[in-house]
Structures are given as C-alpha cells and as structure tokens.
N, C-alpha and C. Protein backbone atom coordinates (compact mmCIF):
# COMPACT_ATOMS: atom_id res chain seq x y z
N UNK A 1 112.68 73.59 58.67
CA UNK A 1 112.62 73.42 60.12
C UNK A 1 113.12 74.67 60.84
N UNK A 2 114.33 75.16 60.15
CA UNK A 2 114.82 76.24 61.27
C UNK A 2 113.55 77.44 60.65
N UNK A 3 112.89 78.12 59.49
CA UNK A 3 112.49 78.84 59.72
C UNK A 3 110.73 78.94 60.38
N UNK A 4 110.09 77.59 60.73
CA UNK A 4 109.09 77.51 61.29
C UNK A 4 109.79 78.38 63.56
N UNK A 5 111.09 77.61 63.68
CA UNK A 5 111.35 78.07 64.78
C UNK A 5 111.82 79.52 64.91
N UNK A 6 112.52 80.02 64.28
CA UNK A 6 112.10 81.24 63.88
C UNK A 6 111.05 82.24 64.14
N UNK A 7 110.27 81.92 63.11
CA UNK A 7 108.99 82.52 63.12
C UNK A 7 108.22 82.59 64.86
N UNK A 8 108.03 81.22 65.07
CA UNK A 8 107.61 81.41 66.56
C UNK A 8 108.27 81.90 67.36
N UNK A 9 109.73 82.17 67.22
CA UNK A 9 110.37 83.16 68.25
C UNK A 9 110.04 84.79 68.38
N UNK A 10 109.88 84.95 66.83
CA UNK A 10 109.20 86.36 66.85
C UNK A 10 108.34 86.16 67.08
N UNK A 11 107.09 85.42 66.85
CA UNK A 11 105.79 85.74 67.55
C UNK A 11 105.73 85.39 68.96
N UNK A 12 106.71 84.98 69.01
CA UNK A 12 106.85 84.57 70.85
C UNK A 12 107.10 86.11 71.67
N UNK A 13 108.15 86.70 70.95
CA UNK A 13 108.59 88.14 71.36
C UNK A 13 108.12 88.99 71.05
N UNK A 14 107.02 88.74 70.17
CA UNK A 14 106.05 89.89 70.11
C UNK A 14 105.05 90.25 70.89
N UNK A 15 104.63 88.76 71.14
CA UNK A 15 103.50 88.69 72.46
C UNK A 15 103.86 89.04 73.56
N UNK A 16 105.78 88.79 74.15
CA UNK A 16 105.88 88.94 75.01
C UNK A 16 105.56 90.34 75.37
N UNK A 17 106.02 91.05 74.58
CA UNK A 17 106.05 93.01 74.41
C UNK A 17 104.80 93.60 74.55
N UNK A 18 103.88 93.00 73.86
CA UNK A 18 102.51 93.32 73.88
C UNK A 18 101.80 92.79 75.63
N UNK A 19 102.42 92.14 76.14
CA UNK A 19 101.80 91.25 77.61
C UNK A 19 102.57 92.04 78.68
N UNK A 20 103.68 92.51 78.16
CA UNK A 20 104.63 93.43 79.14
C UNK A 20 103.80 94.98 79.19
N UNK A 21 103.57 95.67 78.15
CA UNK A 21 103.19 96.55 77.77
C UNK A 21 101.54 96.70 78.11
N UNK A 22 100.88 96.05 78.41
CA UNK A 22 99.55 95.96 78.62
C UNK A 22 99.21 96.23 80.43
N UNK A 23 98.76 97.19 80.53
CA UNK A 23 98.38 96.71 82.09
C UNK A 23 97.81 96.14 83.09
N UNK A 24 98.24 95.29 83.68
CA UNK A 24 97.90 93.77 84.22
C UNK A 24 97.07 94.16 86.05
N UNK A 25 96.57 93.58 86.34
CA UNK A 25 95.82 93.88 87.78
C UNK A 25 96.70 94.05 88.62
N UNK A 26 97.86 93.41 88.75
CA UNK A 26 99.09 93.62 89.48
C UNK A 26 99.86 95.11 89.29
N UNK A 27 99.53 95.48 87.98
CA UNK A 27 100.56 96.67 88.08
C UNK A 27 99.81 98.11 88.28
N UNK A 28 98.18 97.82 88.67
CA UNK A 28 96.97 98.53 89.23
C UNK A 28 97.82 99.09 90.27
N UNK A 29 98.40 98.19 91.52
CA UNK A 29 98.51 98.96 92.54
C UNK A 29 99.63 99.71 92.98
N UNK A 30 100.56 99.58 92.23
CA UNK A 30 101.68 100.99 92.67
C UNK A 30 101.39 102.18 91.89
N UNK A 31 101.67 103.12 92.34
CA UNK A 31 101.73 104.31 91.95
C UNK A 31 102.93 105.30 92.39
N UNK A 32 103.56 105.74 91.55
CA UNK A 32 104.51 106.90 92.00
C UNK A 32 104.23 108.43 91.93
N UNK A 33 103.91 109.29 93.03
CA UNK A 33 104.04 110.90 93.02
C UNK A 33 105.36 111.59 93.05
N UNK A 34 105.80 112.66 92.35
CA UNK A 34 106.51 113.50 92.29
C UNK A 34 106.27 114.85 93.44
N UNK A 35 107.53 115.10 94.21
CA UNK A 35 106.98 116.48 94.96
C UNK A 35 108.26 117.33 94.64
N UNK A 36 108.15 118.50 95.01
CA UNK A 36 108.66 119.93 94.23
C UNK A 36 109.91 119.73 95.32
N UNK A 37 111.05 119.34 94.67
CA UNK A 37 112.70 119.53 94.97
C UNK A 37 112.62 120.56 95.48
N UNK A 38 113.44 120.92 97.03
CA UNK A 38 114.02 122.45 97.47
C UNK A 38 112.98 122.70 98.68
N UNK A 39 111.68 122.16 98.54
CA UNK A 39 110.77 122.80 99.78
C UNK A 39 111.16 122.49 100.85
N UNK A 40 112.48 122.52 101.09
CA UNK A 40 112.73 122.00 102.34
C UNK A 40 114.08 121.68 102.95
N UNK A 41 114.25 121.54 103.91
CA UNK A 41 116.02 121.44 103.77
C UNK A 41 115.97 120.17 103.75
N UNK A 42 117.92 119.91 102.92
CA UNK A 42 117.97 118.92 102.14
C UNK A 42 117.81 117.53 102.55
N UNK A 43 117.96 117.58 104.12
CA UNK A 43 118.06 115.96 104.67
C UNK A 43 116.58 115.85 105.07
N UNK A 44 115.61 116.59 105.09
CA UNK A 44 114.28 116.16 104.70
C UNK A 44 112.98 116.30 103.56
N UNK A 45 113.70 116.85 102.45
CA UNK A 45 113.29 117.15 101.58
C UNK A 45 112.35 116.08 99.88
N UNK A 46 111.59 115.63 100.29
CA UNK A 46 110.94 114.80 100.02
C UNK A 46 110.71 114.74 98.43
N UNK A 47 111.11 114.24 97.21
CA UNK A 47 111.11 114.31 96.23
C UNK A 47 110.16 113.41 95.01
N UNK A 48 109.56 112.10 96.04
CA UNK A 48 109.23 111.59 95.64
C UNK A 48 108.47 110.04 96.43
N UNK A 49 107.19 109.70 96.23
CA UNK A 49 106.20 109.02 97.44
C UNK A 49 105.89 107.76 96.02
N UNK A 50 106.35 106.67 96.12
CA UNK A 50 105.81 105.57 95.60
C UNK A 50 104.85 104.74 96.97
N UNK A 51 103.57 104.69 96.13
CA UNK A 51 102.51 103.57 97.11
C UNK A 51 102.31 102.35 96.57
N UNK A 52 102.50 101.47 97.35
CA UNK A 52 101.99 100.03 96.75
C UNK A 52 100.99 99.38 97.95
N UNK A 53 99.59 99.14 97.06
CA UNK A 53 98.73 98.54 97.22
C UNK A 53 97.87 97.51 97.44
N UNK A 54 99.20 96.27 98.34
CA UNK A 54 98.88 95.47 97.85
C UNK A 54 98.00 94.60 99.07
N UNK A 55 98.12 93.10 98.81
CA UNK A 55 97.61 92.03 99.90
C UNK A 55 96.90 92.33 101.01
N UNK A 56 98.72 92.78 101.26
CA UNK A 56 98.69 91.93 102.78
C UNK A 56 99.03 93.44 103.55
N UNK A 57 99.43 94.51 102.30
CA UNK A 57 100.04 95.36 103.05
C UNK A 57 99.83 97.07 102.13
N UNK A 58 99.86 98.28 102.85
CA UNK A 58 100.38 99.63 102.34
C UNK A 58 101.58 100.09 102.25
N UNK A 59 102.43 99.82 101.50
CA UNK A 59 103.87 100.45 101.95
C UNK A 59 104.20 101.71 100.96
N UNK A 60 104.74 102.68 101.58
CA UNK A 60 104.87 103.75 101.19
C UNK A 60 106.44 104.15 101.13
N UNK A 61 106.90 104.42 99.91
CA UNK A 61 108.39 104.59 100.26
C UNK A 61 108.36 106.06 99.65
N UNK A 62 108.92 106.68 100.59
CA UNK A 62 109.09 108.16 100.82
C UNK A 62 110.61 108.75 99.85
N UNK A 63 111.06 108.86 99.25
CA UNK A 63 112.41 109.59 98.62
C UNK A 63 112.74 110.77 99.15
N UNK A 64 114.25 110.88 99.66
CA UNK A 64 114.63 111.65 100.35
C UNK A 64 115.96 111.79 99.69
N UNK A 65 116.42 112.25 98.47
CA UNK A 65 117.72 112.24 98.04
C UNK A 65 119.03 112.91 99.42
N UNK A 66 118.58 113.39 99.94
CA UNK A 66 119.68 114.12 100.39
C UNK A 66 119.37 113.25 102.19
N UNK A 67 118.76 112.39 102.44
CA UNK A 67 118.80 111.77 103.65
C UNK A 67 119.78 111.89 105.08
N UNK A 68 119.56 112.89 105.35
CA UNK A 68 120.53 111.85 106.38
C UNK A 68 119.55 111.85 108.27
N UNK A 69 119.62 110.85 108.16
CA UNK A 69 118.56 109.81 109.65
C UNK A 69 118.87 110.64 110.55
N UNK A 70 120.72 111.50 110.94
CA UNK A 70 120.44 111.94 112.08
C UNK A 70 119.90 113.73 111.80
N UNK A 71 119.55 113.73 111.10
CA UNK A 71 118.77 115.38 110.74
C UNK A 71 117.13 115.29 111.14
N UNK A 72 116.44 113.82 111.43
CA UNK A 72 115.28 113.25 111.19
C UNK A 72 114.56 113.29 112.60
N UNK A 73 113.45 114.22 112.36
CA UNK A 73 112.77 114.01 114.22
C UNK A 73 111.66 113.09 114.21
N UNK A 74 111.04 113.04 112.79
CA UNK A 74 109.75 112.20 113.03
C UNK A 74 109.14 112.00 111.30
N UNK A 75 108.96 110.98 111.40
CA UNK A 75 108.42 110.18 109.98
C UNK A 75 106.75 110.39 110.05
N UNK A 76 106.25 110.62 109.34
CA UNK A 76 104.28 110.41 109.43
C UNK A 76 103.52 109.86 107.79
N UNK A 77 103.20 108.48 108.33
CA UNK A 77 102.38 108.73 106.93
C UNK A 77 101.12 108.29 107.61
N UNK A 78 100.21 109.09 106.77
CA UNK A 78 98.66 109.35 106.89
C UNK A 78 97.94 107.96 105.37
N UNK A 79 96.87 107.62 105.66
CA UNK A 79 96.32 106.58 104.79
C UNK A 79 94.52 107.06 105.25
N UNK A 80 94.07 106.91 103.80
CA UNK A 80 92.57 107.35 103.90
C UNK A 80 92.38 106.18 102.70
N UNK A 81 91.21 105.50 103.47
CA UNK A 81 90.82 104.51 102.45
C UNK A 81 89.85 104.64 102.03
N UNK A 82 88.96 103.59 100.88
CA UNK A 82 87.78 103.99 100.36
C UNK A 82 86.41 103.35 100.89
N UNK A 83 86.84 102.91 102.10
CA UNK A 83 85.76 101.96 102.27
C UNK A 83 84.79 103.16 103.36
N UNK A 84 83.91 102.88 103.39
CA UNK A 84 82.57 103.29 103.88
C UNK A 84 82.78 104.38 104.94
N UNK A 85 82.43 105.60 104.90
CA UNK A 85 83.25 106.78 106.19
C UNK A 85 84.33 107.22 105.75
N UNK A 86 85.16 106.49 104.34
CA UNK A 86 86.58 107.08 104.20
C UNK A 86 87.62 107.48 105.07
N UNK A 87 87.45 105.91 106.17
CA UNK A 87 88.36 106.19 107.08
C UNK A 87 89.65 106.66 107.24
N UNK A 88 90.42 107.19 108.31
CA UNK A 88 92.11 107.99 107.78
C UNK A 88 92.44 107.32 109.38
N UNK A 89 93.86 106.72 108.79
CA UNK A 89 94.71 106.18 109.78
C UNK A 89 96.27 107.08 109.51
N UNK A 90 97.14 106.80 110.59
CA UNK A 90 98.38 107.01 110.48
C UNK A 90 99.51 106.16 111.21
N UNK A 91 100.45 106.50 110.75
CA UNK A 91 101.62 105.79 111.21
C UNK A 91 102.49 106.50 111.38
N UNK A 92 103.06 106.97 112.67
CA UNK A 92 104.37 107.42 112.96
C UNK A 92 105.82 107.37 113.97
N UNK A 93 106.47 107.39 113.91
CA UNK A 93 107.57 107.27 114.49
C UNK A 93 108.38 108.55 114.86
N UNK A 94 108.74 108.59 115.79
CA UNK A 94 109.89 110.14 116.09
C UNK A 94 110.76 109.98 116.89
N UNK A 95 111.81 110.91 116.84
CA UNK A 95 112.81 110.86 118.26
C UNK A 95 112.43 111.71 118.50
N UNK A 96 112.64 111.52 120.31
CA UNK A 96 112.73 112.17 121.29
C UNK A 96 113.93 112.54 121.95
N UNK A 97 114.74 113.77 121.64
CA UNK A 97 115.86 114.21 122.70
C UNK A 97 115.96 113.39 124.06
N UNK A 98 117.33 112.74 124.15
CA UNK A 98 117.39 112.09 125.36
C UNK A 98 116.74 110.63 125.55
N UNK A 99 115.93 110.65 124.81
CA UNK A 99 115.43 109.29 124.52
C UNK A 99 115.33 108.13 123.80
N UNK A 100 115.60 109.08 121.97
CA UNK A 100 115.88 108.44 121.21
C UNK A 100 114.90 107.86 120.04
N UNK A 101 114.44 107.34 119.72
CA UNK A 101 113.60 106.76 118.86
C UNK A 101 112.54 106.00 119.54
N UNK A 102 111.54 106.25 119.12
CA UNK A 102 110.07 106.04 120.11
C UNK A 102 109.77 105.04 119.08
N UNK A 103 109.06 103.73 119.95
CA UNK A 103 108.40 102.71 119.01
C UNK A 103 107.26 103.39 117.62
N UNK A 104 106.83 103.11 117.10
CA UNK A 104 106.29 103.03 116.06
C UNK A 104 105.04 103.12 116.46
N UNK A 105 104.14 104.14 116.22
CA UNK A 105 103.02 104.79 116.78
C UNK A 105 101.80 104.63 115.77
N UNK A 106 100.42 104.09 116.02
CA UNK A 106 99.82 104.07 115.05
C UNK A 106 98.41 104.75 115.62
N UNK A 107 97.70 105.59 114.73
CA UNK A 107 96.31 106.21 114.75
C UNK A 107 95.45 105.57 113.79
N UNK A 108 94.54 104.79 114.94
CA UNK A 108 92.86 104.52 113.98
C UNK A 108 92.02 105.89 114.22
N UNK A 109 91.14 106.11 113.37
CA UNK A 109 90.41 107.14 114.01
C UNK A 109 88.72 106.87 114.70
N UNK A 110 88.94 105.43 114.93
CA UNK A 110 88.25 105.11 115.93
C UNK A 110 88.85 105.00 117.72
N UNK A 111 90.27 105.36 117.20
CA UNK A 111 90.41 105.52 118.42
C UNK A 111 90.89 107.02 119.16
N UNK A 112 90.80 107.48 120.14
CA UNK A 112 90.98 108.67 120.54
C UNK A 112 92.51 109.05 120.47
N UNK A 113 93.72 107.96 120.01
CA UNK A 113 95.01 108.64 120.53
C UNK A 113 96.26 107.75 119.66
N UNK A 114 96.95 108.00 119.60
CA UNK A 114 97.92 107.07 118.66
C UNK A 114 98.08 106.13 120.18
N UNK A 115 98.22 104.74 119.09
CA UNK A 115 98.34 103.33 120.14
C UNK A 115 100.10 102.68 119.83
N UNK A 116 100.50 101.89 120.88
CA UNK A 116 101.47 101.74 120.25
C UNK A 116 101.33 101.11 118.72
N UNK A 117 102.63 100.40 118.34
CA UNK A 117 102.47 99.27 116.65
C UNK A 117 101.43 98.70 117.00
N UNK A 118 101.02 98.45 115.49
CA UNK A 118 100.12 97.30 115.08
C UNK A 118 100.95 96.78 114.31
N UNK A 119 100.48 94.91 114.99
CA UNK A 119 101.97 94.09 114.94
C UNK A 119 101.42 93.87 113.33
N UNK A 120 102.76 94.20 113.08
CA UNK A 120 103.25 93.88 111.63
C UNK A 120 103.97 95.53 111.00
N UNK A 121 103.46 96.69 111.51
CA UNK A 121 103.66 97.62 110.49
C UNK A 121 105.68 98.10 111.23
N UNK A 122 105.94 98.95 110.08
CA UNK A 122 107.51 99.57 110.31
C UNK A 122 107.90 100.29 109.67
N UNK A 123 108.52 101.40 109.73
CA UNK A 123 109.15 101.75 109.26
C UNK A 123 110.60 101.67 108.99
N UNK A 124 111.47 101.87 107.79
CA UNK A 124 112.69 101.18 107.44
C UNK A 124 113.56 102.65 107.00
N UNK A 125 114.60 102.85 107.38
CA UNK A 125 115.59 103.99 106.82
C UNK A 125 116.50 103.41 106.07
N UNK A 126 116.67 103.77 104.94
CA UNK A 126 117.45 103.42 104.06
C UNK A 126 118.43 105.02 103.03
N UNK A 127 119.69 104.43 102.28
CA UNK A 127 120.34 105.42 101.75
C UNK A 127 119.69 106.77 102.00
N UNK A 128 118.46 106.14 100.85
CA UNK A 128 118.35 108.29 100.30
C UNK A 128 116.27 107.61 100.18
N UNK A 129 116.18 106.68 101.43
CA UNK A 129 114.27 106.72 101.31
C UNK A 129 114.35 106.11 102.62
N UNK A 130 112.67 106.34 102.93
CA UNK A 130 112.56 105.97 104.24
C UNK A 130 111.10 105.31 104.05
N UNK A 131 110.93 104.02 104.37
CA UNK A 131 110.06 102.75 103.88
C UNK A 131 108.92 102.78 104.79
N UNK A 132 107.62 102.95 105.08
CA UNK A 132 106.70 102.69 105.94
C UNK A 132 105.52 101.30 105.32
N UNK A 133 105.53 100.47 106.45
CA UNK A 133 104.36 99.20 105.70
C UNK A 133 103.22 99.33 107.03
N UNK A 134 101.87 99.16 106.06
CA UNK A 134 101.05 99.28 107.32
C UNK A 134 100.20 98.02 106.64
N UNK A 135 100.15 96.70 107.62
CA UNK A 135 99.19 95.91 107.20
C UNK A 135 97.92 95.93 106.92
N UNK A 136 96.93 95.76 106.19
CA UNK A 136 96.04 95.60 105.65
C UNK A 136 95.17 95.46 106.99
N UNK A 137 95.29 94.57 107.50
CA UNK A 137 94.62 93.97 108.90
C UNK A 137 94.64 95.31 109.94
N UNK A 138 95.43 96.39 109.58
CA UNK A 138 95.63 97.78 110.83
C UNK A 138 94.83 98.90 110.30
N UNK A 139 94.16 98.17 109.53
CA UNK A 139 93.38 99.24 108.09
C UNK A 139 91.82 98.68 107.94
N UNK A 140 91.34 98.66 108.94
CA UNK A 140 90.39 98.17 108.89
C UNK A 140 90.02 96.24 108.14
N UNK A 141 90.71 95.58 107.63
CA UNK A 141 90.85 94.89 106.86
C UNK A 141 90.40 94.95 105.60
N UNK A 142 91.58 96.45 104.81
CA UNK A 142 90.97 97.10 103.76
C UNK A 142 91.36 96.40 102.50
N UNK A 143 90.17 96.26 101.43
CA UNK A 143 90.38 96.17 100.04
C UNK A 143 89.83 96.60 98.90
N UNK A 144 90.33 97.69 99.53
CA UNK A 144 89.64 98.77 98.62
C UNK A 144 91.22 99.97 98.36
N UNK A 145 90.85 100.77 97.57
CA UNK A 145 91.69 101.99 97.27
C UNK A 145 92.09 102.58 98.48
N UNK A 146 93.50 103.34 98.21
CA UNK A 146 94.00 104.36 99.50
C UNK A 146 94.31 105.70 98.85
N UNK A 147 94.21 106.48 99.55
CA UNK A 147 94.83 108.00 99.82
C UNK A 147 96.16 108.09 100.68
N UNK A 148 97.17 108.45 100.34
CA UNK A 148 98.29 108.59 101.28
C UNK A 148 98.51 110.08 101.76
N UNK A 149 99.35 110.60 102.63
CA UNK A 149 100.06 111.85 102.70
C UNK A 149 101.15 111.36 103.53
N UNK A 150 102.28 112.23 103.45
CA UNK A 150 103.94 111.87 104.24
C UNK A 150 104.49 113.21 104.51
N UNK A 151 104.95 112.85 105.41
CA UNK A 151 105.59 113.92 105.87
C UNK A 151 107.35 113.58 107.04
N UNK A 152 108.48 114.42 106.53
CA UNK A 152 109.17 114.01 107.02
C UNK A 152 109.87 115.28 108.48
N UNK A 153 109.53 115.48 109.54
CA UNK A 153 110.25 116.32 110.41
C UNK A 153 111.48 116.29 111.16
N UNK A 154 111.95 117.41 111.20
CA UNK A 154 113.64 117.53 111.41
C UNK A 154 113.83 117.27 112.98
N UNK A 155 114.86 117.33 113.66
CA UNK A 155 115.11 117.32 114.79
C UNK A 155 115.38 118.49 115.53
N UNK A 156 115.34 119.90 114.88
CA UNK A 156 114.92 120.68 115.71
C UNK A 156 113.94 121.24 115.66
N UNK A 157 113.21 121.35 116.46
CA UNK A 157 111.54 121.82 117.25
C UNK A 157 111.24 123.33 116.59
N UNK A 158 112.50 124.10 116.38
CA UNK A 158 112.15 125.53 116.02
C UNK A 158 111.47 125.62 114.65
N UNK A 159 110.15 126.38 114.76
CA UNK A 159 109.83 126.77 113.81
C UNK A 159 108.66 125.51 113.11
N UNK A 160 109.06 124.38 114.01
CA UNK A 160 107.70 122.83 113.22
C UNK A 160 106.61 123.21 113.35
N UNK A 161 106.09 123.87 114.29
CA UNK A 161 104.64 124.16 114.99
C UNK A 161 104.18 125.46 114.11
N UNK A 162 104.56 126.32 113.75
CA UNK A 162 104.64 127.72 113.30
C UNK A 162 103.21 127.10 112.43
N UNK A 163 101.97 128.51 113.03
CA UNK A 163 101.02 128.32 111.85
C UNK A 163 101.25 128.95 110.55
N UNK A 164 102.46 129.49 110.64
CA UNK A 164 102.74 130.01 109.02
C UNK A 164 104.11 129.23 108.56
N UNK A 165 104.13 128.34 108.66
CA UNK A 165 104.89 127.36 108.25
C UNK A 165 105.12 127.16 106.58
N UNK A 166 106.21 127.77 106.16
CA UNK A 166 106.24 127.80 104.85
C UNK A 166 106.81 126.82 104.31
N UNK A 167 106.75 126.42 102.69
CA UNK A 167 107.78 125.63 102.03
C UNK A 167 109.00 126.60 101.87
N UNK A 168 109.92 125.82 101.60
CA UNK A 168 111.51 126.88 101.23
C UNK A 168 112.64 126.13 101.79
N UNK A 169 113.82 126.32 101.49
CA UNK A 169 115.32 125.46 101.35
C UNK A 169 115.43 125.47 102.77
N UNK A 170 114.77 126.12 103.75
CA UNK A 170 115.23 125.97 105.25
C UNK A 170 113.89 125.51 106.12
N UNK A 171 112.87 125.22 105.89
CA UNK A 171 111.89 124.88 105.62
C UNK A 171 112.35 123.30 107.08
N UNK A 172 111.76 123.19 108.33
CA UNK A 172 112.38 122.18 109.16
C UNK A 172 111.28 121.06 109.22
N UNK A 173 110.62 120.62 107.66
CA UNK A 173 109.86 119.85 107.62
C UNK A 173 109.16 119.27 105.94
N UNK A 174 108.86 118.64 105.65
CA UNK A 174 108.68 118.65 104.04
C UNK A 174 107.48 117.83 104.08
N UNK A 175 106.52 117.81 103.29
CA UNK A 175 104.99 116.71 103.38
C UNK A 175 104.29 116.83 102.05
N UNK A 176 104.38 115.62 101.92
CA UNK A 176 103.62 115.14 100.62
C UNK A 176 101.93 115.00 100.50
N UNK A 177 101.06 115.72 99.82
CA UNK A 177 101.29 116.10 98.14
C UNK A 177 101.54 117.86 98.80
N UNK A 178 101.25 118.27 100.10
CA UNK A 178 101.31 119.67 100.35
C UNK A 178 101.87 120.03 101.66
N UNK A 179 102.91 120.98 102.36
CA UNK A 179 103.05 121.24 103.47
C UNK A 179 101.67 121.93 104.08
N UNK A 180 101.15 122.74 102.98
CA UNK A 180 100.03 124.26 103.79
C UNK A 180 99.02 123.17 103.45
N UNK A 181 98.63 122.11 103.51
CA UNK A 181 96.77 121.58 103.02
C UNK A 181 97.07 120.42 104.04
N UNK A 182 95.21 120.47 103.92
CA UNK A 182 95.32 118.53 103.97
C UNK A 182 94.89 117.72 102.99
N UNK A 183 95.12 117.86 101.60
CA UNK A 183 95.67 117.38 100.77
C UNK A 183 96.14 115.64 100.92
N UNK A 184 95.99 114.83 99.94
CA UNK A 184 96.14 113.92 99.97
C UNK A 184 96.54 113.09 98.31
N UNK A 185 97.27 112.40 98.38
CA UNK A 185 97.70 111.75 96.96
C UNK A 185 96.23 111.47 96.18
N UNK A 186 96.32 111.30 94.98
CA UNK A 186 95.11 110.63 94.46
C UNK A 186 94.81 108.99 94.51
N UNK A 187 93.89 108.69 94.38
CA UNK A 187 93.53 107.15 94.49
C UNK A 187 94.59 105.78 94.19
N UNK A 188 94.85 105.31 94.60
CA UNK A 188 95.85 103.93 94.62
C UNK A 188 94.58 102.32 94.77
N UNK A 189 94.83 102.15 93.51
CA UNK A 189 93.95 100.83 93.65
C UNK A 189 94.38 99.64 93.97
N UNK A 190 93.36 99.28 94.84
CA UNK A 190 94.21 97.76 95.68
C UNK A 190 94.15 96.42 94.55
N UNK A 191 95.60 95.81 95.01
CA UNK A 191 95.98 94.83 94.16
C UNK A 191 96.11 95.12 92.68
C-alpha cells in the first residue's frame, strides 16, 4: 500500500515539473526587456520594461532602480498594436512646475491631440518602478499583439528637447528599447 502511494507521488511531481516547465497560453503574454544601465541619470534611468498582455488590459512596468518620483517630469508609454494599420497609441502623465501633476493623458492616433484618461488606464509609482495600465477597450478593443516603447523624463527642461540628445550618466531622460530611434520592443502576444 505505502509503495503504490509513493509511486504516484513521484509521478504526480513529475508531471507537475513537466506542466510548470511547458509553456502555457497564459505565460504567452508577459514579456520582459532589458535596457543598458547608466544611459541616464540615476533617478530616471530605466533598466528594465516587463509587458503584460493581457484581457482586459496593457500594463507596462517600467524599472527604475534608482527612482526617485521627485526627480520625475513625465512618464510616456507608447503601444503599437497588430491589428490592421498597426495602430500606435500613448499614455502619459507629467508635472508641470507650479502645478504639479497633470491628469493622465492619452493619444489615439485617430485623434489629433492627447485627450484627457481613458477611464480605466493609470499610472502607479512605486519603490524603484513606475506601473502604466492601458485598457484593452482604449486600444481599439485590441486582441491581438503589442509593441511598447517608455520613456521616463526628468524635471528639468534643460537639455529634453536637444536634437542631439544623447544617452550618458547625465543624460535628463532615458527611453526604452532606444533614446536616438523610434524603435519599439518586439512583439508581445495577447493572452
């Protein structure tokens, strides 16, 4: 008796390993990018862009080891999907001197101008990442694959605009997969 239970425990834990280890439709839609440590100074210096693909939603969590919110002028993430035209939306947020933190700004590119939120999306500041979700429904009602890009800007103005805007440790801006392109992550499959 005990070694029939046994036996099925290892084959129980073997399957489990093999079912863990296998990749499941669910684990299709995150993806994590790596970006080059240093391009940037440290409280916006972007190290790392996990996308998840899912439902109801795009959320993009940005890594920022060296964070800190009040160094932060403006959050941007860009989304290009696969559906028909390969449409590109964005989402951003910024402070404004004197004003403070501006609602949550979103670009269709059917429309001529960033609108305010589309109810549901946000961005979230946290330790050492900064969280953006853009509903599915603000995305054309997409289900299909995305393209991301991020970008994080500082709070002082000098030097953001510069058309020779370099990467480097003083660098008053950092953007994922490239500061100099328009460049975009590779494919993220939905669900």
């Amino acid at each position: 008796m005990i070694r029939p239970v046994r036996t099925l425990a290892a084959a129980g834990a073997a399957a489990a390993l093999v079912l863990t280890a296998t990749a499941s439709p669910a684990a299709a839609k995150t993806r994590s990018f790596t970006d080059k440590r240093g391009d940037a100074q440290s409280a916006l210096d972007i190290t790392k862009v996990k996308v998840t693909n899912k439902k109801s939603a795009v959320v993009v969590r940005v890594s920022v080891p060296g964070l800190r919110k009040s160094k932060v002028g403006g959050v941007l993430v860009a989304v290009r999907t696969k559906a028909k035209g390969r449409p590109d939306y964005a989402a951003m947020k910024l402070r404004l001197e004197g004003s403070g933190w501006m609602p949550l700004m979103f670009f269709d590119e059917s429309a001529e101008d960033f609108d305010t939120a589309c109810k549901g999306d946000r961005v979230s500041f946290h330790k050492k990442s900064i969280t953006v979700r853009i509903p599915q429904r603000c995305l054309g009602a997409n289900k299909k694959a995305v393209r991301v890009a991020a970008a994080v800007m500082g709070r002082d103005e000098e030097g953001l605009f510069d058309e020779e805007l370099k990467p480097g440790p003083d660098a008053p801006m950092d953007a994922y997969p490239s500061l100099t392109s328009d460049r975009m992550s590779p494919w993220v499959s939905y669900r």
